[in-house]
PDB file of N, CA and C in Angstrom:
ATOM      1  N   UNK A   1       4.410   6.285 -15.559  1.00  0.00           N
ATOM      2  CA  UNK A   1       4.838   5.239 -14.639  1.00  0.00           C
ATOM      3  C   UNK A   1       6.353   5.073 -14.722  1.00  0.00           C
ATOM      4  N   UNK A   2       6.915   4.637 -13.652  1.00  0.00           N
ATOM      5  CA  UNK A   2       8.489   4.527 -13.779  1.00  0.00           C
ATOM      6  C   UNK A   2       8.210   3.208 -14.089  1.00  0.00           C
ATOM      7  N   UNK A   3       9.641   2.400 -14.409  1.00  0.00           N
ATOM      8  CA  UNK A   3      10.112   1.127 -15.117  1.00  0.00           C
ATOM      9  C   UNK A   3       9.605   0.418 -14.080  1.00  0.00           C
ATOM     10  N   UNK A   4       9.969   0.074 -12.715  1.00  0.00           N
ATOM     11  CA  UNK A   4       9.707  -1.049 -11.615  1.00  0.00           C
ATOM     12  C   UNK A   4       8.062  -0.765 -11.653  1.00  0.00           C
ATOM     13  N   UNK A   5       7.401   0.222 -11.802  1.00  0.00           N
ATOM     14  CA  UNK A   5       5.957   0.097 -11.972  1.00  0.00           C
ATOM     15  C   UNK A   5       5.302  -0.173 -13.101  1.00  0.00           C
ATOM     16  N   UNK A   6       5.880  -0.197 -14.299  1.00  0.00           N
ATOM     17  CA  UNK A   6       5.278  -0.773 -15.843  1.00  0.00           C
ATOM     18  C   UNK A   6       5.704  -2.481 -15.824  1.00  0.00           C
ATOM     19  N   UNK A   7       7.178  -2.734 -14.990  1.00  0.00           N
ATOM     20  CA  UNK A   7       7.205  -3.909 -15.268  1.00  0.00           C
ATOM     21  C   UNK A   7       6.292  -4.580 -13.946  1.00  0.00           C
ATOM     22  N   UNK A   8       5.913  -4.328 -13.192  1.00  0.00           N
ATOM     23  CA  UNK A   8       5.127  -4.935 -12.053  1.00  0.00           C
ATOM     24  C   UNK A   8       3.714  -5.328 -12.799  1.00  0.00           C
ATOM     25  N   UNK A   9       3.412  -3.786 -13.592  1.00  0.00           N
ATOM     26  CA  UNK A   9       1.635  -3.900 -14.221  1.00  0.00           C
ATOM     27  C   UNK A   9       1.638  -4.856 -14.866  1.00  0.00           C
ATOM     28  N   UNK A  10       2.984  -5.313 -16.591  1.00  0.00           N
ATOM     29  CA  UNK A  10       2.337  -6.068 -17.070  1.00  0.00           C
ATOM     30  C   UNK A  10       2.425  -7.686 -16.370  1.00  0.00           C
ATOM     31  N   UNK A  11       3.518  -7.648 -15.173  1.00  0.00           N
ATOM     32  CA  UNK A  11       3.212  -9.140 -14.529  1.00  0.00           C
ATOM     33  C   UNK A  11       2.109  -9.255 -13.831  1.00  0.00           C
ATOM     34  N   UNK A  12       1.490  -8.217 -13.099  1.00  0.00           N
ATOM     35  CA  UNK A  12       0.272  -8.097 -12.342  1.00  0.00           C
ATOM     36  C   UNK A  12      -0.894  -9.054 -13.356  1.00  0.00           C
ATOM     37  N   UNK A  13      -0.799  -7.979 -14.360  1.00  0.00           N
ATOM     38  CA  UNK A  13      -1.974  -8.359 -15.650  1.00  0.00           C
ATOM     39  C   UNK A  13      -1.471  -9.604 -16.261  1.00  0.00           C
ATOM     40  N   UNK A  14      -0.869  -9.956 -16.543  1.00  0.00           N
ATOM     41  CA  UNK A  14      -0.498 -11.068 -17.226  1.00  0.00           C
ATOM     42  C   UNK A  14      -0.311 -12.744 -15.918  1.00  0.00           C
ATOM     43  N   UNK A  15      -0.237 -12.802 -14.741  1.00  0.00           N
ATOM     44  CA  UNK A  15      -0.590 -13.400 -13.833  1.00  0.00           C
ATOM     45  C   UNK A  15      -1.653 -13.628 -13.161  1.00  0.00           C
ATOM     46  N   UNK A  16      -2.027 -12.081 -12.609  1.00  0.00           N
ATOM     47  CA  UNK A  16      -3.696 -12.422 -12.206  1.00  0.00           C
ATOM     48  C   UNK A  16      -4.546 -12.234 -12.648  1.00  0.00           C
ATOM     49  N   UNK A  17      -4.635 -12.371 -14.210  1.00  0.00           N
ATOM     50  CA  UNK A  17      -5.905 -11.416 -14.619  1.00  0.00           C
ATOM     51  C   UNK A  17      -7.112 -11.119 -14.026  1.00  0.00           C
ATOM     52  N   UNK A  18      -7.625 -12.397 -13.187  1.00  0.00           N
ATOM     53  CA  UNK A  18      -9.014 -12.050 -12.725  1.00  0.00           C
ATOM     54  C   UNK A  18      -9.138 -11.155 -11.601  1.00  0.00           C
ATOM     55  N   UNK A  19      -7.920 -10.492 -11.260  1.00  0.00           N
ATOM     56  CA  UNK A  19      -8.672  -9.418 -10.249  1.00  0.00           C
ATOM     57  C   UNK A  19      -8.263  -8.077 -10.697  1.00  0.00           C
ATOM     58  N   UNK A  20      -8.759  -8.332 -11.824  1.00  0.00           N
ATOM     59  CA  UNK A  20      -8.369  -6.897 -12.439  1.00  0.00           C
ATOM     60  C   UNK A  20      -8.102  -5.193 -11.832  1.00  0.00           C
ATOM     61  N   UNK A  21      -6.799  -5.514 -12.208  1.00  0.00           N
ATOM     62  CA  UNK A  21      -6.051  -4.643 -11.849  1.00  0.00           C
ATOM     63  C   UNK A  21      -6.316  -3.064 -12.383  1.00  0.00           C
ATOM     64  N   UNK A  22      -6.095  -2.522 -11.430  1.00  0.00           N
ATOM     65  CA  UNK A  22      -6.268  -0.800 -11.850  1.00  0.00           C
ATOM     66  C   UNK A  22      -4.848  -0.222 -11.140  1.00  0.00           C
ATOM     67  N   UNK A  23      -4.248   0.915 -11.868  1.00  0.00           N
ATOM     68  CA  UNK A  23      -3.181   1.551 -11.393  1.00  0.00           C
ATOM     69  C   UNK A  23      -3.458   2.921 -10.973  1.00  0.00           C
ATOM     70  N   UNK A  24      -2.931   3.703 -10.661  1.00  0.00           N
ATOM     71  CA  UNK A  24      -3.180   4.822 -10.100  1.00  0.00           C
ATOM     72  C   UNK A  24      -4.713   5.331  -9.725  1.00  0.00           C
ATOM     73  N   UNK A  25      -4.895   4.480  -8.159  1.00  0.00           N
ATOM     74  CA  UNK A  25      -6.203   4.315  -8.018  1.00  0.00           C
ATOM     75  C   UNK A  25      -6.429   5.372  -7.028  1.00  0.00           C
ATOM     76  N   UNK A  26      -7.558   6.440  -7.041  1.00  0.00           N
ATOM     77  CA  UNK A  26      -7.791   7.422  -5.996  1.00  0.00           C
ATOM     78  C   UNK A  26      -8.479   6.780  -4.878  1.00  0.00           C
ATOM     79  N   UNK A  27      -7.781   6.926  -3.688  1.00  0.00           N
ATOM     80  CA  UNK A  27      -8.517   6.331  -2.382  1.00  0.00           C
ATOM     81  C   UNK A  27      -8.396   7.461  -1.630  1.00  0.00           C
ATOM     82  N   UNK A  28      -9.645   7.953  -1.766  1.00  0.00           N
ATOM     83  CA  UNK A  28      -9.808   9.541  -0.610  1.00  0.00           C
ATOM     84  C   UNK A  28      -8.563  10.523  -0.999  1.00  0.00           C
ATOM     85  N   UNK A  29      -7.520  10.799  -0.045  1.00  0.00           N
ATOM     86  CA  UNK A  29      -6.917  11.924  -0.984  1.00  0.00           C
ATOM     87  C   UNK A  29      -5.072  11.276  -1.564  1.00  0.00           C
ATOM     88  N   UNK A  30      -5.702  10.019  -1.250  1.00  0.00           N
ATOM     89  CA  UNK A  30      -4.562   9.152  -1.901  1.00  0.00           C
ATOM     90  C   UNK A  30      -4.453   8.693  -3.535  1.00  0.00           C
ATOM     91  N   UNK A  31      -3.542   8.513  -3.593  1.00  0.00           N
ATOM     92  CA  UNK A  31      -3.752   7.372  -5.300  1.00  0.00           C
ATOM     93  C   UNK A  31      -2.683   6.047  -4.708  1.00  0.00           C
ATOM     94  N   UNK A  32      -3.409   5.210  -4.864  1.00  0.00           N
ATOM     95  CA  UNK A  32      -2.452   3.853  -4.720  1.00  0.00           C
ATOM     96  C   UNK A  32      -2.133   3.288  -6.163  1.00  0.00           C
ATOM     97  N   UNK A  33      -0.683   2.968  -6.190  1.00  0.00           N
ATOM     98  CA  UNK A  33      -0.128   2.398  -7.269  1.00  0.00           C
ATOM     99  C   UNK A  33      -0.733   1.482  -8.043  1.00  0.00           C
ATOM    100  N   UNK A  34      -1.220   0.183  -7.189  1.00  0.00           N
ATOM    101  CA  UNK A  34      -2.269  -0.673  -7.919  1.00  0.00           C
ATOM    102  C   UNK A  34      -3.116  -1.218  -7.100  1.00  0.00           C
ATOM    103  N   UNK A  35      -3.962  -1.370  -7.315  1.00  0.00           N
ATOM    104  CA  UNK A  35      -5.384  -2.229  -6.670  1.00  0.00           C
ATOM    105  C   UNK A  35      -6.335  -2.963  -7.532  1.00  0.00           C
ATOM    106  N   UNK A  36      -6.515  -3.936  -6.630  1.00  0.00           N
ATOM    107  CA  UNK A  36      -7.899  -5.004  -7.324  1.00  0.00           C
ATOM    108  C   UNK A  36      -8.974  -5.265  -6.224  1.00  0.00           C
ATOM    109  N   UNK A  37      -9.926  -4.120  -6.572  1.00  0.00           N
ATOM    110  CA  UNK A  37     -11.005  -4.108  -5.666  1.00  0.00           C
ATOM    111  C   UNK A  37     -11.857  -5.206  -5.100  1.00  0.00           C
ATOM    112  N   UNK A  38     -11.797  -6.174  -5.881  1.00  0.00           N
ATOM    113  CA  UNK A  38     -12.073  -7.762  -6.077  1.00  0.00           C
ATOM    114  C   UNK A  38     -11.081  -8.132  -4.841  1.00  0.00           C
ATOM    115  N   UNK A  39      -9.580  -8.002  -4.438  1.00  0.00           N
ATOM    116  CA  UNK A  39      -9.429  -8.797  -4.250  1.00  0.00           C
ATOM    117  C   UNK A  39      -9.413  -7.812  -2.475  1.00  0.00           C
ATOM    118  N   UNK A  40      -9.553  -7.054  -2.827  1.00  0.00           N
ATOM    119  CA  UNK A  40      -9.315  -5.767  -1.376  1.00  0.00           C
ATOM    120  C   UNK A  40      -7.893  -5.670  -1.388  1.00  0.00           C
ATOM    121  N   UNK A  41      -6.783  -5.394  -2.262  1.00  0.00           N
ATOM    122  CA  UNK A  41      -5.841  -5.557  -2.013  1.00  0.00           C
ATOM    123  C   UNK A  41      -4.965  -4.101  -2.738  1.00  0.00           C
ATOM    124  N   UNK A  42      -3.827  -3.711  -2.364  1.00  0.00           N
ATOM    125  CA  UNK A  42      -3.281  -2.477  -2.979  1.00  0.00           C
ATOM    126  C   UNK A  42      -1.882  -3.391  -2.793  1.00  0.00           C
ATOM    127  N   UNK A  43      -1.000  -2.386  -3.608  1.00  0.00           N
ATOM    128  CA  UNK A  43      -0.124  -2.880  -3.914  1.00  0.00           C
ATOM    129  C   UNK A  43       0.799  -1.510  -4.321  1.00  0.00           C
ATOM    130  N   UNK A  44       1.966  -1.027  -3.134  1.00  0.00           N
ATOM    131  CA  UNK A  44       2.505  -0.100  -3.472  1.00  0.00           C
ATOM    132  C   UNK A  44       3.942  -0.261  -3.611  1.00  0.00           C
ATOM    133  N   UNK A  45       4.395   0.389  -4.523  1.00  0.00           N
ATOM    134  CA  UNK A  45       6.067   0.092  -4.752  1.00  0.00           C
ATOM    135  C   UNK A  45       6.738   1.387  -4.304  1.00  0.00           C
ATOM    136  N   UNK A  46       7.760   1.186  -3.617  1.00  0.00           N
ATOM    137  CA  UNK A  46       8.685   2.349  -2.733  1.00  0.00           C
ATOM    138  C   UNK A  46      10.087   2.343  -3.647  1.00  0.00           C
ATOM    139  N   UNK A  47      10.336   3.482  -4.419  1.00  0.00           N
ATOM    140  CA  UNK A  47      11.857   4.102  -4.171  1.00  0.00           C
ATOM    141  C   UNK A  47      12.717   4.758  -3.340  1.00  0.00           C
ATOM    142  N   UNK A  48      13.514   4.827  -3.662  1.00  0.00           N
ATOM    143  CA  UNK A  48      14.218   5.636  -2.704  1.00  0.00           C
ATOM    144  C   UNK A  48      13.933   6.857  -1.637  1.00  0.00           C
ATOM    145  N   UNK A  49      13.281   7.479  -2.180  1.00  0.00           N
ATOM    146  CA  UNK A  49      12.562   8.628  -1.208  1.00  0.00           C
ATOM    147  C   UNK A  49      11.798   8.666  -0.248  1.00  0.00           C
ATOM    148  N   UNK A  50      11.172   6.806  -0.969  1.00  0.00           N
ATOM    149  CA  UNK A  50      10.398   6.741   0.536  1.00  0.00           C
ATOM    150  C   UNK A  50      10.981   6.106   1.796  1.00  0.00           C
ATOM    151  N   UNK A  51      12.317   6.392   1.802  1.00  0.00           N
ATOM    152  CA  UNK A  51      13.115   6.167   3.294  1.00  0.00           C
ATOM    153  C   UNK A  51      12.830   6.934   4.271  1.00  0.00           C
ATOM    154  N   UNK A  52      12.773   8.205   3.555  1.00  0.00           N
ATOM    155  CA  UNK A  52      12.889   9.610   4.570  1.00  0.00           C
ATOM    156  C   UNK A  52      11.043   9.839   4.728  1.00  0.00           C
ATOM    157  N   UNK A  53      10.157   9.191   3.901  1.00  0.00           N
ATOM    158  CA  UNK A  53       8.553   9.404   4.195  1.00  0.00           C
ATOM    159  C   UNK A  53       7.460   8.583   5.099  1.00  0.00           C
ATOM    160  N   UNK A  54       8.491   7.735   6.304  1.00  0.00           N
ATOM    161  CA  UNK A  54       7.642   7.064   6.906  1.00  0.00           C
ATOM    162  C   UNK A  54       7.154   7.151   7.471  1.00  0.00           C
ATOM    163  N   UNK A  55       6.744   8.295   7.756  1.00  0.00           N
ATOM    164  CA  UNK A  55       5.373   8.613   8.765  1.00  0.00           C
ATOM    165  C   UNK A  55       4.231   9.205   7.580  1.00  0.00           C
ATOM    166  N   UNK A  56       4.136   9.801   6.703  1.00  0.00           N
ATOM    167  CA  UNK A  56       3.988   9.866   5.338  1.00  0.00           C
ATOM    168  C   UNK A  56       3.139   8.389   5.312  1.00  0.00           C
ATOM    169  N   UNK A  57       3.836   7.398   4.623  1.00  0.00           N
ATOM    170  CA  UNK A  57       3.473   6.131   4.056  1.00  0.00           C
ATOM    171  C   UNK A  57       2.463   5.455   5.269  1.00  0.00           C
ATOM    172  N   UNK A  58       3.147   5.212   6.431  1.00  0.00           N
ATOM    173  CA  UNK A  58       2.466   4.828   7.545  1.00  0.00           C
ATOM    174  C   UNK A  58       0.390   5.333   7.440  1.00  0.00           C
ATOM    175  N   UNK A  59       0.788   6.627   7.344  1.00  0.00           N
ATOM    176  CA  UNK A  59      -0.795   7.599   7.105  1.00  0.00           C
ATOM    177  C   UNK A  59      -1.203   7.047   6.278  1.00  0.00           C
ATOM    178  N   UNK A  60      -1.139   7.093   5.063  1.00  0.00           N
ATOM    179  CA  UNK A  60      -1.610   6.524   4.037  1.00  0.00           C
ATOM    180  C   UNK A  60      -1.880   4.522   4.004  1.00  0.00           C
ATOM    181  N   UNK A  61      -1.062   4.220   4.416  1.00  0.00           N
ATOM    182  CA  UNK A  61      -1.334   2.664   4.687  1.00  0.00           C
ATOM    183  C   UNK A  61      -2.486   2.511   5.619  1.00  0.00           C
ATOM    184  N   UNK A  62      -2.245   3.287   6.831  1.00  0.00           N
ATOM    185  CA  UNK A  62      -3.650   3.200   7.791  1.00  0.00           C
ATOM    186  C   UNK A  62      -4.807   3.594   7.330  1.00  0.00           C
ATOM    187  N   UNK A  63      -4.863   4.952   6.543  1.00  0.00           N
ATOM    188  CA  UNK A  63      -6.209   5.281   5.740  1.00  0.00           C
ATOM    189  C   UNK A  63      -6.483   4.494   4.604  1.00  0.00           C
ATOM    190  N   UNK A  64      -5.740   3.392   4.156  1.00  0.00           N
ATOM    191  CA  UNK A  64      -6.331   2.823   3.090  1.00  0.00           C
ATOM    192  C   UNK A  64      -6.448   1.412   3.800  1.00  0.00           C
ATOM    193  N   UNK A  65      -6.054   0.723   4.807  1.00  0.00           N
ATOM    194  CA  UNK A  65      -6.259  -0.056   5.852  1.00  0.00           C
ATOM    195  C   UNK A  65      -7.914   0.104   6.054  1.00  0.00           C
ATOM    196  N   UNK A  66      -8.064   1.505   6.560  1.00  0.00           N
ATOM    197  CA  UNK A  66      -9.556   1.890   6.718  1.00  0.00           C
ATOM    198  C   UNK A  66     -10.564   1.701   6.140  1.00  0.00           C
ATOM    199  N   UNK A  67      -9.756   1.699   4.795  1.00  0.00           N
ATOM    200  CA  UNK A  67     -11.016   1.603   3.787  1.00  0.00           C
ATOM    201  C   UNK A  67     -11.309   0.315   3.393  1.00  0.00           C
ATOM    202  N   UNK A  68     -10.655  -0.800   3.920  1.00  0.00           N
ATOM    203  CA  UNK A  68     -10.920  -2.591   3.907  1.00  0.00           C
ATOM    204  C   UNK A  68     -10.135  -3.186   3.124  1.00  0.00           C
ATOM    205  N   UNK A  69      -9.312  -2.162   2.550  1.00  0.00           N
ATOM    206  CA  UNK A  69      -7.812  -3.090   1.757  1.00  0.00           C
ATOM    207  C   UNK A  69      -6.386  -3.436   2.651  1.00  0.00           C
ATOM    208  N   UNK A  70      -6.044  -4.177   1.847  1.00  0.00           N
ATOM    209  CA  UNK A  70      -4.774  -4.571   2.348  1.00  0.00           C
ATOM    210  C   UNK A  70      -4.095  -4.156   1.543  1.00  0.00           C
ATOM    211  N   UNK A  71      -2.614  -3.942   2.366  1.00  0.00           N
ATOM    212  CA  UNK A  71      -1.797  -2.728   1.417  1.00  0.00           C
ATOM    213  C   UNK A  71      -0.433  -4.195   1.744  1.00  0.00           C
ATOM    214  N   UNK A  72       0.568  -4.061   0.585  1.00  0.00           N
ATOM    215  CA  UNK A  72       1.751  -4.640   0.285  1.00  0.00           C
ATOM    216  C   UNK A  72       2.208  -3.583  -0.477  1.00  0.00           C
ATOM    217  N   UNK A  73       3.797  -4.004   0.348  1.00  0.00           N
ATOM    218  CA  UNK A  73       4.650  -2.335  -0.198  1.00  0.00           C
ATOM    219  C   UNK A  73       5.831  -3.529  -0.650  1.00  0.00           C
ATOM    220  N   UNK A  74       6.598  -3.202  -2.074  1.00  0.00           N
ATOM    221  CA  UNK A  74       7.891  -3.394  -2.394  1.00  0.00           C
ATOM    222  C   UNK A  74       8.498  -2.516  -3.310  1.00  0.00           C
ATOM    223  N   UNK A  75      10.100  -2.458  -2.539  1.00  0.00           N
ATOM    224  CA  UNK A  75      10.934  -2.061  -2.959  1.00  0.00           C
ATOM    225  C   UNK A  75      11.317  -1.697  -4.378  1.00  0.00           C
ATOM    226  N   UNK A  76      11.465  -0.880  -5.215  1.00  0.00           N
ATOM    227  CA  UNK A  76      11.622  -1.041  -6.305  1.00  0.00           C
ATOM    228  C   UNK A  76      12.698  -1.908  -6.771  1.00  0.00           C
ATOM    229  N   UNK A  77      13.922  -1.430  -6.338  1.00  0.00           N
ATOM    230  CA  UNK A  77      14.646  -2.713  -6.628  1.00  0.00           C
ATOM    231  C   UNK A  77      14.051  -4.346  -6.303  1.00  0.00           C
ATOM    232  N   UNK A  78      13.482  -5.035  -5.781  1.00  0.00           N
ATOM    233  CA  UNK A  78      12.981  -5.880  -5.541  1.00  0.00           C
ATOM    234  C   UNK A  78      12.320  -6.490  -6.558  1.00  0.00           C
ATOM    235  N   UNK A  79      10.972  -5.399  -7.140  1.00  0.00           N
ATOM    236  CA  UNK A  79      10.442  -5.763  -8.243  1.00  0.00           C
ATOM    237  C   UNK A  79      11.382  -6.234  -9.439  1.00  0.00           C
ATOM    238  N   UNK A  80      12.843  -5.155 -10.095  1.00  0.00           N
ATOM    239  CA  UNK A  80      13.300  -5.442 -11.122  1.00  0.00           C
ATOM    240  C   UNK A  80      13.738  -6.690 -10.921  1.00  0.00           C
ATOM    241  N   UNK A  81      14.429  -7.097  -9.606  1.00  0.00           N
ATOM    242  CA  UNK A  81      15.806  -8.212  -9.004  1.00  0.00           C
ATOM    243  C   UNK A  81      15.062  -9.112  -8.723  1.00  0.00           C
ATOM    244  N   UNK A  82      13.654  -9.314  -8.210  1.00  0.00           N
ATOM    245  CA  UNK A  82      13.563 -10.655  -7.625  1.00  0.00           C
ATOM    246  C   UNK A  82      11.486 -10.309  -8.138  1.00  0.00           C
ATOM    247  N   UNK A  83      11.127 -10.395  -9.434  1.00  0.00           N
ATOM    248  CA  UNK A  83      10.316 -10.446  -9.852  1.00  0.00           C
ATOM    249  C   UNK A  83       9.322 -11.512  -9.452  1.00  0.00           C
ATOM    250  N   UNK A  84       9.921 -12.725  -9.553  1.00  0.00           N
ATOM    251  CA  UNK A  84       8.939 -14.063  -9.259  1.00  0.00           C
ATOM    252  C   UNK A  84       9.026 -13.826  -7.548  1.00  0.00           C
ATOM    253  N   UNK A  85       9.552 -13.855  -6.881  1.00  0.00           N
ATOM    254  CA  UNK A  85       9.394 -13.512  -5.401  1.00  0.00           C
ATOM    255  C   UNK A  85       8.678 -12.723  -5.019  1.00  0.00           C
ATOM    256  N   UNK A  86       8.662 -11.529  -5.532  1.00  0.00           N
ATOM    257  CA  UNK A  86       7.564  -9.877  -5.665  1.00  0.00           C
ATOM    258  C   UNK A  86       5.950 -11.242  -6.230  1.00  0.00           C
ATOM    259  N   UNK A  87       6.057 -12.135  -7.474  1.00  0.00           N
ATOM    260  CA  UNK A  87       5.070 -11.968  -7.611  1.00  0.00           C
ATOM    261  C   UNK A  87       4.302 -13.489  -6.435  1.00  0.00           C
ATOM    262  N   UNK A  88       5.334 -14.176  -5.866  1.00  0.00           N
ATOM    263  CA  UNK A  88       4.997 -15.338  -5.121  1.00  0.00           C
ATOM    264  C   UNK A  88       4.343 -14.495  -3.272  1.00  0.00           C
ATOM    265  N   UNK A  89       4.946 -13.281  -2.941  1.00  0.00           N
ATOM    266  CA  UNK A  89       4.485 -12.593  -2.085  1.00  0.00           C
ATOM    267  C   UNK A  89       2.673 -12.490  -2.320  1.00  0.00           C
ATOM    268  N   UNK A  90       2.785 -11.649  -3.638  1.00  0.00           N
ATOM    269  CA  UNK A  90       1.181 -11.011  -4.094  1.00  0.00           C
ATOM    270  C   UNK A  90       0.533 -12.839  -4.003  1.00  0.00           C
ATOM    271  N   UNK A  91       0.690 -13.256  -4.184  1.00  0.00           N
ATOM    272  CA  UNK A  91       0.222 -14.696  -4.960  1.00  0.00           C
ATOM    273  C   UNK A  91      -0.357 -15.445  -3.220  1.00  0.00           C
ATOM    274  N   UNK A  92       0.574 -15.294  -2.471  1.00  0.00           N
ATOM    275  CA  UNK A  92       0.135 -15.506  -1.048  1.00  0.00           C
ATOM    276  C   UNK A  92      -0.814 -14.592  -0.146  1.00  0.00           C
ATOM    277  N   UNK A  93      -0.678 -13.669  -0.782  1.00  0.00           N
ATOM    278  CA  UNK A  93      -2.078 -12.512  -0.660  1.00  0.00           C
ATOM    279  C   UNK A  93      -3.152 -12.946  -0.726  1.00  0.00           C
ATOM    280  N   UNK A  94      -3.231 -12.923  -2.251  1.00  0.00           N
ATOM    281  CA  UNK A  94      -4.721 -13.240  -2.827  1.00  0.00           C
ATOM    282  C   UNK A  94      -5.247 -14.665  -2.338  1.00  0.00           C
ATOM    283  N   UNK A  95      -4.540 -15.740  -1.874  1.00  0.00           N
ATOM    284  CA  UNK A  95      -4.771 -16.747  -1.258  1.00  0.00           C
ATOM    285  C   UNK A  95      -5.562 -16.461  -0.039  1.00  0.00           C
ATOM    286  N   UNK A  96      -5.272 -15.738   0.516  1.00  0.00           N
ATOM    287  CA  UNK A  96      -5.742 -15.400   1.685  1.00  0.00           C
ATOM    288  C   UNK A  96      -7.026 -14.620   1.216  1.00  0.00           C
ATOM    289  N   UNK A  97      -7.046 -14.460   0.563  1.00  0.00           N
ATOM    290  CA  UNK A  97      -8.589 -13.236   0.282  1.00  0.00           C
ATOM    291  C   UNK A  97      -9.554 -14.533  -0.434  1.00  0.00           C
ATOM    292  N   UNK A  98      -9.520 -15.615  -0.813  1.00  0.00           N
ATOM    293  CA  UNK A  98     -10.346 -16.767  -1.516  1.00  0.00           C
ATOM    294  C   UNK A  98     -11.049 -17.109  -0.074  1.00  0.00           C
TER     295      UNK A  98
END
């Protein structure tokens, strides 16, 4: 895992525990960064590369769309710089899934 994705897991885990979190989750011929099947929700973090992959990401958001999750994408910088915001986003998520 890179750094913006170890520090996301242990706030993931250490905030929501109850929708237990899984990381590198296979969805058909995808792996999504994190998901909580509980909550139908994925959770993908973008570096830099994925500027130039948006038709790429787009595919993959729609096929995992398909499969009854909801996908949230942030920035890696975002995660390190604005952590409680990254986690007040997810937090308005899962609200919506209760």
């Amino acid at each position: 895992m890179t750094e913006p994705e170890r520090h996301l897991w242990r706030a993931l885990r250490s905030t929501f525990p109850e929708y237990h979190w899984r990381k590198q989750v296979p969805l058909g011929p995808f792996f999504a960064d994190f998901a909580s099947h509980s909550a139908k929700l994925v959770i993908e973090l973008d570096g830099g590369q994925h500027a130039s992959a948006g038709a790429y990401d787009e595919a993959r958001t729609r096929f995992i769309e398909g499969e009854g999750f909801r996908v949230l994408r942030f920035w890696n910088n975002d995660v390190l710089g604005n952590t409680d915001g990254v986690l007040q986003r997810i937090a308005e998520e899962l609200e919506q899934c209760r």
